[in-house]
Structures are given as C-alpha cells and as structure tokens.
N, C-alpha and C. Protein backbone atom coordinates (compact mmCIF):
# COMPACT_ATOMS: atom_id res chain seq x y z
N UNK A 1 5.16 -6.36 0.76
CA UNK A 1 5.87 -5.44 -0.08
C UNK A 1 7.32 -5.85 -0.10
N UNK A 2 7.73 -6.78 -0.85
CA UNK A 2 8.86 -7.47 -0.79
C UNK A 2 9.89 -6.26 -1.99
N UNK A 3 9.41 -5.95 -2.93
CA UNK A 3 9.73 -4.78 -3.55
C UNK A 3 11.94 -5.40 -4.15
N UNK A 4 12.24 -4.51 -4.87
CA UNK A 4 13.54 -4.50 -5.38
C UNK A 4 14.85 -4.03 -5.04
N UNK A 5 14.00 -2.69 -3.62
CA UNK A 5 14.72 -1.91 -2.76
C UNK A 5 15.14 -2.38 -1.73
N UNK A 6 16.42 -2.61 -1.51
CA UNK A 6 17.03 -2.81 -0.30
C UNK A 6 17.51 -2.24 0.42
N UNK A 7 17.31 -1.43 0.79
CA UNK A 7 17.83 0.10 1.37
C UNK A 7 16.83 -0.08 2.85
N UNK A 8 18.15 0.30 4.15
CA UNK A 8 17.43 0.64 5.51
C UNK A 8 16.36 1.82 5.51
N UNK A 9 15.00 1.75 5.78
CA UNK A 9 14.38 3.10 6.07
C UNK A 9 13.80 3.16 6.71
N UNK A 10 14.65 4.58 7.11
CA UNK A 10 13.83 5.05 8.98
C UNK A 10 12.40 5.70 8.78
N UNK A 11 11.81 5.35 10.34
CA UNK A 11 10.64 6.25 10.02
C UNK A 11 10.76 7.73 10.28
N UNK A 12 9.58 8.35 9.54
CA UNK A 12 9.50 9.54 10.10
C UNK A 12 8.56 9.84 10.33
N UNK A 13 7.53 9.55 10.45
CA UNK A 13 6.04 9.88 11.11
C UNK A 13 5.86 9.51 12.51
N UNK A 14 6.63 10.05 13.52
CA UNK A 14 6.62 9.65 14.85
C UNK A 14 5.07 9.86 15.29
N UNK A 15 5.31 8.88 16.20
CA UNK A 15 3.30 8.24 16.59
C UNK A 15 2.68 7.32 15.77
N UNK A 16 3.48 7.34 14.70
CA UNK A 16 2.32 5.86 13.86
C UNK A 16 3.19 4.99 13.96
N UNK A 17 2.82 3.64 14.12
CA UNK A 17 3.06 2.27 13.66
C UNK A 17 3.86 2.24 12.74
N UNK A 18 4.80 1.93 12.22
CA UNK A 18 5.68 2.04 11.17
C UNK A 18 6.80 0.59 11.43
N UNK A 19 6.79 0.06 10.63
CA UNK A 19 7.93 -0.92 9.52
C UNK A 19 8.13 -0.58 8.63
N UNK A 20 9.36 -0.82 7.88
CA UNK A 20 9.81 -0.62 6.24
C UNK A 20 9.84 -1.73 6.09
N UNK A 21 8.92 -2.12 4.59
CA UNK A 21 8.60 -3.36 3.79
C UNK A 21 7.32 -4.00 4.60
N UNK A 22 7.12 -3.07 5.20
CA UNK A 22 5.39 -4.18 5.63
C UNK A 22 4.40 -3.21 5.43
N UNK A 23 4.29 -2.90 4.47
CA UNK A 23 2.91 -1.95 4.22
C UNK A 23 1.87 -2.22 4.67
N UNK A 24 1.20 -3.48 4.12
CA UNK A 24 0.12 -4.12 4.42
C UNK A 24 -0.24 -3.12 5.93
N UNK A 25 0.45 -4.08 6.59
CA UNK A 25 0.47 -4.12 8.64
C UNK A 25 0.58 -2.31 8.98
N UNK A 26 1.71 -1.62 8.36
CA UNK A 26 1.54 -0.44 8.79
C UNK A 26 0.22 0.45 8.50
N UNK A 27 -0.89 0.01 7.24
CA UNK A 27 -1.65 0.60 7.43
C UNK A 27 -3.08 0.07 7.85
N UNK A 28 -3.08 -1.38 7.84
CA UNK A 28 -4.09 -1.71 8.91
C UNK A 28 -3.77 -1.21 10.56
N UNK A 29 -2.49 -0.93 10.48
CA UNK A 29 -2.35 0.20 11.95
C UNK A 29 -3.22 1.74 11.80
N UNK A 30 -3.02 2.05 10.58
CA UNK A 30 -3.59 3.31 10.74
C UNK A 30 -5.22 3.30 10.61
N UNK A 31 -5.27 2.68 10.29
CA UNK A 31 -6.98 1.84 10.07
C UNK A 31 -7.36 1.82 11.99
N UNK A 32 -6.56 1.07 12.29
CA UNK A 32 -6.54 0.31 13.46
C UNK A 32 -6.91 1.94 14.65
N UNK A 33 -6.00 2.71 14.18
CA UNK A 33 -5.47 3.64 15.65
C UNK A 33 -5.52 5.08 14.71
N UNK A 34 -5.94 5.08 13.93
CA UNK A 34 -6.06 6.76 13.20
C UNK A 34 -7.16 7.23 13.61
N UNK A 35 -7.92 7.47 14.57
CA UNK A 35 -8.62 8.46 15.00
C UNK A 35 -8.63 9.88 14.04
N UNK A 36 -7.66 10.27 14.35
CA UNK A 36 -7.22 11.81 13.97
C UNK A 36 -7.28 11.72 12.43
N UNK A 37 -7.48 10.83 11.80
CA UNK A 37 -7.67 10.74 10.19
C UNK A 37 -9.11 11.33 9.89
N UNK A 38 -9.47 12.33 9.50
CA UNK A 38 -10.67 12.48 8.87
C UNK A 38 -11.47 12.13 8.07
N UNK A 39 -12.77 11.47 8.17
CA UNK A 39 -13.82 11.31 7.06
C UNK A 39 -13.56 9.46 7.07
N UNK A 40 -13.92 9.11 6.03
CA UNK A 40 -14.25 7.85 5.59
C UNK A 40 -12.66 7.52 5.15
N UNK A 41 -12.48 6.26 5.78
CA UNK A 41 -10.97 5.50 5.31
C UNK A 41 -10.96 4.44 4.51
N UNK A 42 -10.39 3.96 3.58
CA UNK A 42 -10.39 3.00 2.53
C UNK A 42 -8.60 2.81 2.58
N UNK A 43 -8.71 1.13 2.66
CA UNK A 43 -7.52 0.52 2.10
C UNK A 43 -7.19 0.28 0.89
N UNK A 44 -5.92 0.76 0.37
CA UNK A 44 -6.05 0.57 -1.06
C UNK A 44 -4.77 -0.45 -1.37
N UNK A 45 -4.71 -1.21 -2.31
CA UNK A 45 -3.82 -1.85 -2.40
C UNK A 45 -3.47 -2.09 -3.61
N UNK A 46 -2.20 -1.85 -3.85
CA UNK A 46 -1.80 -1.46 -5.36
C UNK A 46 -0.70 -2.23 -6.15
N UNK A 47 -0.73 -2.84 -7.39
CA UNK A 47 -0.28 -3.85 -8.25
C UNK A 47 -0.50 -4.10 -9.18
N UNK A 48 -0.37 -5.36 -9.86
CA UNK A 48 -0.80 -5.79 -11.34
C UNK A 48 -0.53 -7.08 -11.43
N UNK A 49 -0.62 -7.50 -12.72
CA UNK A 49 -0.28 -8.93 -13.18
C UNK A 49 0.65 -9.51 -12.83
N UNK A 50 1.67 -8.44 -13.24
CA UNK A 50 2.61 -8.95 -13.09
C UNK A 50 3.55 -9.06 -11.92
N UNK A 51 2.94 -8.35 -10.79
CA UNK A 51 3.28 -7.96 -9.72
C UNK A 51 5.24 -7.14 -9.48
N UNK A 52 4.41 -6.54 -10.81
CA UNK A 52 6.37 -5.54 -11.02
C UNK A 52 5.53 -4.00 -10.82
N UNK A 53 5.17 -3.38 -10.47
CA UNK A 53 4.53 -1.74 -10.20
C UNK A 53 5.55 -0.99 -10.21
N UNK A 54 6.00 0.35 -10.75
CA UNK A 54 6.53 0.95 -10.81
C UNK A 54 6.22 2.16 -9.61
N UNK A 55 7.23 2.86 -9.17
CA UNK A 55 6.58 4.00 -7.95
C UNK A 55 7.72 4.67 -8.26
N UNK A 56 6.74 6.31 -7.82
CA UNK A 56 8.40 7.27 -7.85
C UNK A 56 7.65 7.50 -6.24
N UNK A 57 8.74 8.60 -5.78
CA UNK A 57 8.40 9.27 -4.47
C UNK A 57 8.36 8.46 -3.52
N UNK A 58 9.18 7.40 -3.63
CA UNK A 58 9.25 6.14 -2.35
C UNK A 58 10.93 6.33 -1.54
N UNK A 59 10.76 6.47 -0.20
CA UNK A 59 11.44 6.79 0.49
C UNK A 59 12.37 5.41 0.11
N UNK A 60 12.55 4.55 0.05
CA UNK A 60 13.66 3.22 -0.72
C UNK A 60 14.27 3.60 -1.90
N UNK A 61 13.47 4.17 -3.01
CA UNK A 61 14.18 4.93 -4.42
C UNK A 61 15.29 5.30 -4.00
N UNK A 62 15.28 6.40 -2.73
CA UNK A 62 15.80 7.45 -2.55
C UNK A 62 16.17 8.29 -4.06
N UNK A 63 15.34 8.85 -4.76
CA UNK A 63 15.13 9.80 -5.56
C UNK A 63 15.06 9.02 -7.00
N UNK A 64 14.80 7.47 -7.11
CA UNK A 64 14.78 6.86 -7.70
C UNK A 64 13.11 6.07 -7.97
N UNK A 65 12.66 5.61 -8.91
CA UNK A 65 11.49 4.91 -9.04
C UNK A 65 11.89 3.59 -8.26
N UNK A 66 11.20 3.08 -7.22
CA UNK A 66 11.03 1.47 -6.41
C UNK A 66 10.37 0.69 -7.69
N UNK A 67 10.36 -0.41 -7.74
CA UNK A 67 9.72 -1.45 -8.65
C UNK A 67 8.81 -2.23 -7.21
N UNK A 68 7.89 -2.28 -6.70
CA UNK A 68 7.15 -3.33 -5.98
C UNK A 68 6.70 -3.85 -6.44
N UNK A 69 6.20 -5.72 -5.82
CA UNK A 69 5.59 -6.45 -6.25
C UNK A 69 4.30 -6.15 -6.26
N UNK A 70 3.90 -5.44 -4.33
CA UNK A 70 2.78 -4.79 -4.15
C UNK A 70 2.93 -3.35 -3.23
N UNK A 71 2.32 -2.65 -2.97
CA UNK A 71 1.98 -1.34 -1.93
C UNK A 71 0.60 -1.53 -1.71
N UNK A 72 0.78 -0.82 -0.17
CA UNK A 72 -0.63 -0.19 0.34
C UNK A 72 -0.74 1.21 1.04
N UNK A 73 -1.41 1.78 0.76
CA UNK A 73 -2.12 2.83 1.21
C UNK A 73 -3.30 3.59 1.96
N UNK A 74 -3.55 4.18 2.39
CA UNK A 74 -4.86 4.98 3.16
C UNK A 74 -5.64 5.77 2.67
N UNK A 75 -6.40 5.38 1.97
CA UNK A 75 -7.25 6.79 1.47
C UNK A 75 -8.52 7.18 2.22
N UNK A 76 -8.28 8.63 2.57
CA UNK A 76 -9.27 9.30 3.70
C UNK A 76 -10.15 10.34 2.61
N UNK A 77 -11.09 10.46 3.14
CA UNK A 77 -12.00 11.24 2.48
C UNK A 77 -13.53 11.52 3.12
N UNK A 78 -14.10 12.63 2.70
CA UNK A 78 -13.75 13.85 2.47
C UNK A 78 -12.60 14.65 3.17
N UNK A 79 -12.03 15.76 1.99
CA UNK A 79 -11.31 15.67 0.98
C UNK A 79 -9.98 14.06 1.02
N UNK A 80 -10.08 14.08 -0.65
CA UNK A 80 -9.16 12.60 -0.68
C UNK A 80 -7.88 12.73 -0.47
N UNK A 81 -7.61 12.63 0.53
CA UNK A 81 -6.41 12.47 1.07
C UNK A 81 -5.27 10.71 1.00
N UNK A 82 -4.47 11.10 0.50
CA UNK A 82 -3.34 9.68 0.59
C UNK A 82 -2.77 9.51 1.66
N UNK A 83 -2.33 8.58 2.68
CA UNK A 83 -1.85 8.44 3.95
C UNK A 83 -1.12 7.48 3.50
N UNK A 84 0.33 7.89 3.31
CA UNK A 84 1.37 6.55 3.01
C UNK A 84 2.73 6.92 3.76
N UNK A 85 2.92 5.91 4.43
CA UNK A 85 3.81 5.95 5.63
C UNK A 85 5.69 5.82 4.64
N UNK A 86 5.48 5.34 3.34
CA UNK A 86 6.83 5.36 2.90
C UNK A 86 6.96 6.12 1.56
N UNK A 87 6.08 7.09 1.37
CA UNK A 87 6.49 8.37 0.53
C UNK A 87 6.90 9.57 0.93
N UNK A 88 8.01 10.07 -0.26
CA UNK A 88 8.70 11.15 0.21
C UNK A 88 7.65 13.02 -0.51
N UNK A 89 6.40 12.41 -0.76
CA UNK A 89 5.27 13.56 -0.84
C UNK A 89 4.74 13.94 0.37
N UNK A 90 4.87 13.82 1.40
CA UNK A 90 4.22 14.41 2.77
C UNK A 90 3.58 13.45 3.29
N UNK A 91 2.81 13.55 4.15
CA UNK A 91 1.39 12.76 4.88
C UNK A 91 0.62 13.53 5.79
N UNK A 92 -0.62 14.05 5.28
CA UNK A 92 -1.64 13.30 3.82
C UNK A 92 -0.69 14.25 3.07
N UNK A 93 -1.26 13.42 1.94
CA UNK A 93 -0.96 14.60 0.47
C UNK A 93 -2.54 14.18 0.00
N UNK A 94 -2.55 15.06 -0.90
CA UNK A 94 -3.96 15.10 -1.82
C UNK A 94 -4.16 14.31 -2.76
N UNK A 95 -5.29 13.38 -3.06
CA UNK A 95 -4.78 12.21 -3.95
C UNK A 95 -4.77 12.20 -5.07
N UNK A 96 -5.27 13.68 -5.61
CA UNK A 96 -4.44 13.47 -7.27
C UNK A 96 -3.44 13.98 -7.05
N UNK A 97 -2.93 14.59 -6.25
CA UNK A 97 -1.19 14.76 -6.17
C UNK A 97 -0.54 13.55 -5.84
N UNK A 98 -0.91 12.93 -5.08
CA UNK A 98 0.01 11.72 -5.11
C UNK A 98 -0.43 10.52 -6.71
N UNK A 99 -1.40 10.70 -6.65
CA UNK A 99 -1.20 10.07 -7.66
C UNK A 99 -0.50 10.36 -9.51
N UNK A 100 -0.81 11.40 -9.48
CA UNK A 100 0.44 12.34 -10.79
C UNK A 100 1.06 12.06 -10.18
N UNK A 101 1.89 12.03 -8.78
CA UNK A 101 3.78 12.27 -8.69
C UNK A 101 4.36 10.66 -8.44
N UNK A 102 3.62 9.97 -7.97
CA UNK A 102 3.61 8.10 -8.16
C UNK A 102 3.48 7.55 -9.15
N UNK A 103 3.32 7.54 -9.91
CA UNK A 103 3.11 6.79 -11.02
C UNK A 103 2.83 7.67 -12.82
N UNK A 104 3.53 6.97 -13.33
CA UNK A 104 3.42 7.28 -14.86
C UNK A 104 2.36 6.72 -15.56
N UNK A 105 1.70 7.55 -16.22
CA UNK A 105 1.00 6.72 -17.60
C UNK A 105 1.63 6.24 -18.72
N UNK A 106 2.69 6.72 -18.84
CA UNK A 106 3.22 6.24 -20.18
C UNK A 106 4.64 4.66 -20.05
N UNK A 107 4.42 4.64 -18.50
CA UNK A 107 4.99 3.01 -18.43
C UNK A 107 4.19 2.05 -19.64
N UNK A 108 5.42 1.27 -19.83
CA UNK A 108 3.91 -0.12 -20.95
C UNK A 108 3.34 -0.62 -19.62
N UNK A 109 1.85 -0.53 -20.84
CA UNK A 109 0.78 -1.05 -20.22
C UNK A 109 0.73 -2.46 -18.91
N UNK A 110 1.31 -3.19 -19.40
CA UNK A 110 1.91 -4.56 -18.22
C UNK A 110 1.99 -3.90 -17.06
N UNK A 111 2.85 -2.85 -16.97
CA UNK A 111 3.13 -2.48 -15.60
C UNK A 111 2.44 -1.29 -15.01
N UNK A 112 1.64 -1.21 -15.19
CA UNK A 112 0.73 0.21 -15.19
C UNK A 112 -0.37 -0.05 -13.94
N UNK A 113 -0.59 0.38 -12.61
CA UNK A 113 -1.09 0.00 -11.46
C UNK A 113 -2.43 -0.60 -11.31
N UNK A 114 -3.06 -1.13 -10.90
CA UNK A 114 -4.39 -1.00 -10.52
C UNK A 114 -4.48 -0.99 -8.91
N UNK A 115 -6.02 -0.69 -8.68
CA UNK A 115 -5.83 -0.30 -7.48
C UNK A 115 -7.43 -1.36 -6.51
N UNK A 116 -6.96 -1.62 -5.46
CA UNK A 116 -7.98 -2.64 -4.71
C UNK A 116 -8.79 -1.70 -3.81
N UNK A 117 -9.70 -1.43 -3.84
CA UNK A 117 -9.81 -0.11 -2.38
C UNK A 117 -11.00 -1.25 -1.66
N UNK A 118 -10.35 -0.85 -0.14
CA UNK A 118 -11.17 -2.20 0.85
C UNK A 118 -11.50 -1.23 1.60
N UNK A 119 -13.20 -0.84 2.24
CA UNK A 119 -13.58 0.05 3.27
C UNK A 119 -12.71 -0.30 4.50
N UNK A 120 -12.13 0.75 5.47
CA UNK A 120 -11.20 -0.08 6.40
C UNK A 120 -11.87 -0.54 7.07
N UNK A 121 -13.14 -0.51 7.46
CA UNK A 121 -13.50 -1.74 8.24
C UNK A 121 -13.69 -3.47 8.17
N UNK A 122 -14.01 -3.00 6.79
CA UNK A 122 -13.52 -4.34 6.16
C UNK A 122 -12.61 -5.13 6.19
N UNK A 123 -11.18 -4.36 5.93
CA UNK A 123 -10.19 -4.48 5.59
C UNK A 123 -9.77 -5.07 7.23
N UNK A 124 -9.95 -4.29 8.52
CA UNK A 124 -9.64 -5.05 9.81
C UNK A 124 -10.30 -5.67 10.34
N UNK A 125 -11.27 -6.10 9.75
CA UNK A 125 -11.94 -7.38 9.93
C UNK A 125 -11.48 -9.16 9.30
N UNK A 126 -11.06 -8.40 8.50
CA UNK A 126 -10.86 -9.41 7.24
C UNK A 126 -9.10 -9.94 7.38
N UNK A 127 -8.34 -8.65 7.43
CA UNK A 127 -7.13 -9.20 6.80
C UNK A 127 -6.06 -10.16 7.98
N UNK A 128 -5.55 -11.13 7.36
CA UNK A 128 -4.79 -12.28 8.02
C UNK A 128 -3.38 -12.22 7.32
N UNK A 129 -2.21 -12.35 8.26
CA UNK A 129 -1.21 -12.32 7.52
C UNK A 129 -0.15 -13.00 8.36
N UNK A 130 0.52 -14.23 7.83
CA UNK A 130 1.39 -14.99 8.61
C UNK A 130 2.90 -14.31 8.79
N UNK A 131 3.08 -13.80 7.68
CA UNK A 131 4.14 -12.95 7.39
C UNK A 131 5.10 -14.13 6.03
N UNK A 132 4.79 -15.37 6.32
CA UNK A 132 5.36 -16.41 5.36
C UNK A 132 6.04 -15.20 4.39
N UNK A 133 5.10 -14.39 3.34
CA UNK A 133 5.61 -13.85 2.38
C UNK A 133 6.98 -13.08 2.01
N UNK A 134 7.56 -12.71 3.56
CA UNK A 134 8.48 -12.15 3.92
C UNK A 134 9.58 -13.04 4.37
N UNK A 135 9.39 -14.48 4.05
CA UNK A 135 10.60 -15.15 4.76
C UNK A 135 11.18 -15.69 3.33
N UNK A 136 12.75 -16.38 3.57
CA UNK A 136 13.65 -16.62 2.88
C UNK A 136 13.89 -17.89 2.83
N UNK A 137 13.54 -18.77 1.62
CA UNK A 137 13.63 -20.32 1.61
C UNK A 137 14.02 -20.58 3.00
N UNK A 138 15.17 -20.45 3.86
CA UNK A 138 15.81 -20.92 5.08
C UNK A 138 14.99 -20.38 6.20
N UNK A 139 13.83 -19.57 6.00
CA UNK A 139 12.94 -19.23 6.93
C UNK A 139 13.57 -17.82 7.81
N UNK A 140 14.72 -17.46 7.14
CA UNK A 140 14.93 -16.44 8.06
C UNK A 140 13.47 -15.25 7.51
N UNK A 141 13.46 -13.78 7.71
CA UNK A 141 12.84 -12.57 7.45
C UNK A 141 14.01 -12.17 6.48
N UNK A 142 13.27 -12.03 5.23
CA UNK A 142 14.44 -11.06 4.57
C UNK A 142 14.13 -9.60 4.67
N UNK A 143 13.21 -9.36 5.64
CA UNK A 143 13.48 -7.57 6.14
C UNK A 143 12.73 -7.84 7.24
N UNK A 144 13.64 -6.86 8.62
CA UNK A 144 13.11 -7.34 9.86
C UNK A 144 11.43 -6.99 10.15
N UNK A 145 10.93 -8.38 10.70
CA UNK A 145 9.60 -7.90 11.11
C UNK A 145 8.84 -6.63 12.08
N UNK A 146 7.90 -6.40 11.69
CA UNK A 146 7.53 -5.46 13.14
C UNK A 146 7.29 -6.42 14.51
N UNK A 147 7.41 -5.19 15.16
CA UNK A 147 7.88 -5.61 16.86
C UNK A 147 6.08 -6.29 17.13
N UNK A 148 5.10 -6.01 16.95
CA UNK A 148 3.35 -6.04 16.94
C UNK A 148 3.42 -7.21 16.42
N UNK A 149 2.60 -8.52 17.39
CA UNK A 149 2.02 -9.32 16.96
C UNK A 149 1.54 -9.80 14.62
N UNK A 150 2.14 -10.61 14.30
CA UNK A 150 1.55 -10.95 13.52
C UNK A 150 -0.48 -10.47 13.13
N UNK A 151 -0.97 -9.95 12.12
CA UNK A 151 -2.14 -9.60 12.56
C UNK A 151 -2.95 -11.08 11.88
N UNK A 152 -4.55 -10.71 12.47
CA UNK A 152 -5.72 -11.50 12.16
C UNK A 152 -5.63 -12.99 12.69
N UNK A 153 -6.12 -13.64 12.08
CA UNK A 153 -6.35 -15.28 12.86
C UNK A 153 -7.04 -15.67 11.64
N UNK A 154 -6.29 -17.53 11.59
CA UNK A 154 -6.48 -18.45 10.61
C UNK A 154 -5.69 -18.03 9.22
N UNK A 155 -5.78 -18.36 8.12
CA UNK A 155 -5.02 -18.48 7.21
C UNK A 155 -4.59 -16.60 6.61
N UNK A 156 -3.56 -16.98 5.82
CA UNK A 156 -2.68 -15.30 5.64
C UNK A 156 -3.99 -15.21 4.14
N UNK A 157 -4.32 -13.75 3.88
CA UNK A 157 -5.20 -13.98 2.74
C UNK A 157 -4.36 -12.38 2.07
N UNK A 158 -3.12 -12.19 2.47
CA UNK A 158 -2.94 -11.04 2.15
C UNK A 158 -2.75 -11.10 0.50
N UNK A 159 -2.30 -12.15 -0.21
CA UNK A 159 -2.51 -12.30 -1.54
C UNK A 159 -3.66 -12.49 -2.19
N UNK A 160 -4.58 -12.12 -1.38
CA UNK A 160 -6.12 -12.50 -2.57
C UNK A 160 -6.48 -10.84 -2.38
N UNK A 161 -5.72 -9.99 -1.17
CA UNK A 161 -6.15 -8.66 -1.42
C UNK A 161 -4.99 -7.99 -2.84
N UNK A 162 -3.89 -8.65 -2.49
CA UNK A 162 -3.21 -8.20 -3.45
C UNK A 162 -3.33 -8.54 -5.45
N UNK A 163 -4.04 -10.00 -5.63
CA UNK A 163 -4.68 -10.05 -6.74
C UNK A 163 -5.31 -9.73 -7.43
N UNK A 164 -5.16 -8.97 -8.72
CA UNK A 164 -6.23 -7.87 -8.96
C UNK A 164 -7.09 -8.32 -10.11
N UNK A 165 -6.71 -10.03 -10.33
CA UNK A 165 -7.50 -10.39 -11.52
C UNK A 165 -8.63 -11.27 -11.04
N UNK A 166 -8.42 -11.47 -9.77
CA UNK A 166 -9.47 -12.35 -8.93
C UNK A 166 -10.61 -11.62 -8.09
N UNK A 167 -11.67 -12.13 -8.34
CA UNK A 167 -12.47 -11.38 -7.10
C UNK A 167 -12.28 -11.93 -6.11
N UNK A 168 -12.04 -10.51 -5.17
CA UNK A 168 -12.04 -11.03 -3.76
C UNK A 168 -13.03 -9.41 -3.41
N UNK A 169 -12.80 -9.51 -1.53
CA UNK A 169 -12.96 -8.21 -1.09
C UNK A 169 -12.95 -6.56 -1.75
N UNK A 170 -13.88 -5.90 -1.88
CA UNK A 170 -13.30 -4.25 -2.41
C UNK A 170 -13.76 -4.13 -4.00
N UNK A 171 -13.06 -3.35 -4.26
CA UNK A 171 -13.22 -3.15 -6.08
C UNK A 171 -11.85 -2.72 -6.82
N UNK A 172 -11.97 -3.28 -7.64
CA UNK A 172 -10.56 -3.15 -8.60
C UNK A 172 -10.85 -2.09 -9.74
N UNK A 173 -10.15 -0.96 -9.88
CA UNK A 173 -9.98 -0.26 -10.23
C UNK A 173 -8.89 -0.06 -10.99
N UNK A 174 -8.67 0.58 -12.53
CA UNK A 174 -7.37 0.64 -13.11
C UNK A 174 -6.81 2.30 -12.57
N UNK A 175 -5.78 3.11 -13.01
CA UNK A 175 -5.14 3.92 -12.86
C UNK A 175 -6.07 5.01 -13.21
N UNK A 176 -6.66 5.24 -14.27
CA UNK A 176 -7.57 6.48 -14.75
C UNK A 176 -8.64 6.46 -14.08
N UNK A 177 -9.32 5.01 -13.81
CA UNK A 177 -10.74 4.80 -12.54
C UNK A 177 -9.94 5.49 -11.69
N UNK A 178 -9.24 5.12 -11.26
CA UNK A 178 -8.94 5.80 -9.76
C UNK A 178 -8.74 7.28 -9.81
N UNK A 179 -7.96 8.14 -10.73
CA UNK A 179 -7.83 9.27 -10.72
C UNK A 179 -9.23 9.63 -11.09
N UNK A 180 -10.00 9.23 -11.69
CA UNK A 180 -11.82 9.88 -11.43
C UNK A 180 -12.21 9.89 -10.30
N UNK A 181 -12.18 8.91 -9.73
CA UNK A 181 -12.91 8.76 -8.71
C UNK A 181 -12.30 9.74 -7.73
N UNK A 182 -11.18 9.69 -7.57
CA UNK A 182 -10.68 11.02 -6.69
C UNK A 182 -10.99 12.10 -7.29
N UNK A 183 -11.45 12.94 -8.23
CA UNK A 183 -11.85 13.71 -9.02
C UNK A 183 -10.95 14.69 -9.89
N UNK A 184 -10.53 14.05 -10.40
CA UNK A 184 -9.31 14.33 -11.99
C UNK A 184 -9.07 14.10 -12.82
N UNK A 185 -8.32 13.92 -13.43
CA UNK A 185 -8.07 13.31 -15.07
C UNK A 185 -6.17 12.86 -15.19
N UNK A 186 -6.27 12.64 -15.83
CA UNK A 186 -4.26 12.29 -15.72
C UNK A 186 -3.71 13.70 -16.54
C-alpha cells in the first residue's frame, strides 16, 4: 500500500499488529492472531487497473479521499463485518457500511474498485512478501517497516494477489458483486 498519503499514522487498535502503509502484513496478522474475530474470515484485497483506487474514511486522508495503488482488508462473517486497521469508520464496522462510506460509484469507471477475497487460510498459507515493493530506487523503505519478521518463504507474490485482471488465488469481484454478496445494493 504504497498509496499518495504521506502523513505519520498512529495506531489505534491497541493489541493488534499494526504498521501504517503495510496493509497486506497487518492483516495477515489478524488472520494470523484474531481469535476473537467471529465466524468465517476472508482476505480481501482491493484495486484496479490502474492501480489508482480512490478511498474516503482513511485515517492518511485525514478527512480527505487517499488515492491507493492497493488496500487490504478482513472480512468476517457471519454477520459481514469489515476489519480495517486504517479506517476512520470503527473496527468492525458492517460491510455495507463500510462499503457506502469508502468508496463512490460515481468515480469514472477506471478507478472504480474491485475486490480479491482470499479464504484466510489460504491467504496464510500462501502469501510471501519481500517487502521490495516498499523500497526506494536507493533501497532505503520509503515508509518504516514493521518491527515482525518479513512474512512467508520463497518469492514475494503479493502482486499477483493484488492483480485483478489475472487469475490467481480467490475471486475477483467488481464493486456492486461485492455489495451483493454482503447483502445490499449501492
């Protein structure tokens, strides 16, 4: 989640795993160590073509829409609950509430979300991430890493979860699929 926002952000969900700008990692933590999450968990991972996504309710906006390349999320269910460690809607919120207060339909179409949902077991089985994506031609981090081991082993595949025109892992879903499937309409 290399994103447009440069802004320091603290956590506030004391007890979870938390970085700002590493989505991915913060919620294969909650995957990892959410016990206390109810029902069935799904990774969701959210983007487009163009990898420009629009978001409101992101603690980086600060009361502003973020532009990310990508986001990830937690979706728990029964009832569908959103678990996102850098929105300023609560945690959980309900996932057609987060999804009405995240995102617009009437963005042009280009930038309009789709969504990857990976069962989390899948998802911590599977996902590898060097962190490469986060470094700066000169190799520094252009946002500090988390303190936790790099996750998975062998090559980073966090861009084939984030591709939404390729099959990989999960199912790709556009913006209105997804608000059905959570059970709503826009």
């Amino acid at each position: 989640m290399k994103g447009k926002a440069k802004r320091r952000v603290a956590p506030t969900h004391p007890g979870r795993l938390y970085q700002a700008y590493y989505c991915e990692e913060n919620v294969w933590q909650l995957c990892r160590q959410g016990q206390d999450i109810p029902g069935a968990r799904t990774a969701v991972f959210i983007s487009n073509a163009l990898g420009s996504c629009p978001m409101w309710h992101q603690r980086a906006g600060r009361g502003r829409p973020v532009v990310w390349d990508y986001h990830v999320v937690l979706l728990s269910h029964p009832p569908f609950q959103i678990w996102d460690l850098d929105t300023t809607l609560g945690m959980p919120v309900p996932a057609l509430d987060y999804l009405r207060h995240s995102f617009r339909e009437e963005v042009p179409a280009p930038y309009l979300p789709s969504f990857r949902l990976v069962d989390a077991d899948v998802f911590l089985a599977s996902f590898a991430s060097d962190r490469e994506h986060m470094r700066a031609p000169d190799g520094r981090y252009r946002e500090q890493p988390p303190s936790w081991p790099p996750i998975g082993s062998g090559p980073s595949n966090l861009m084939r979860f984030v591709d939404m025109q390729q099959p990989f892992l999960g199912e790709v879903l556009t913006l209105r699929e997804f608000v059905s499937r959570v059970g709503g309409e826009i």
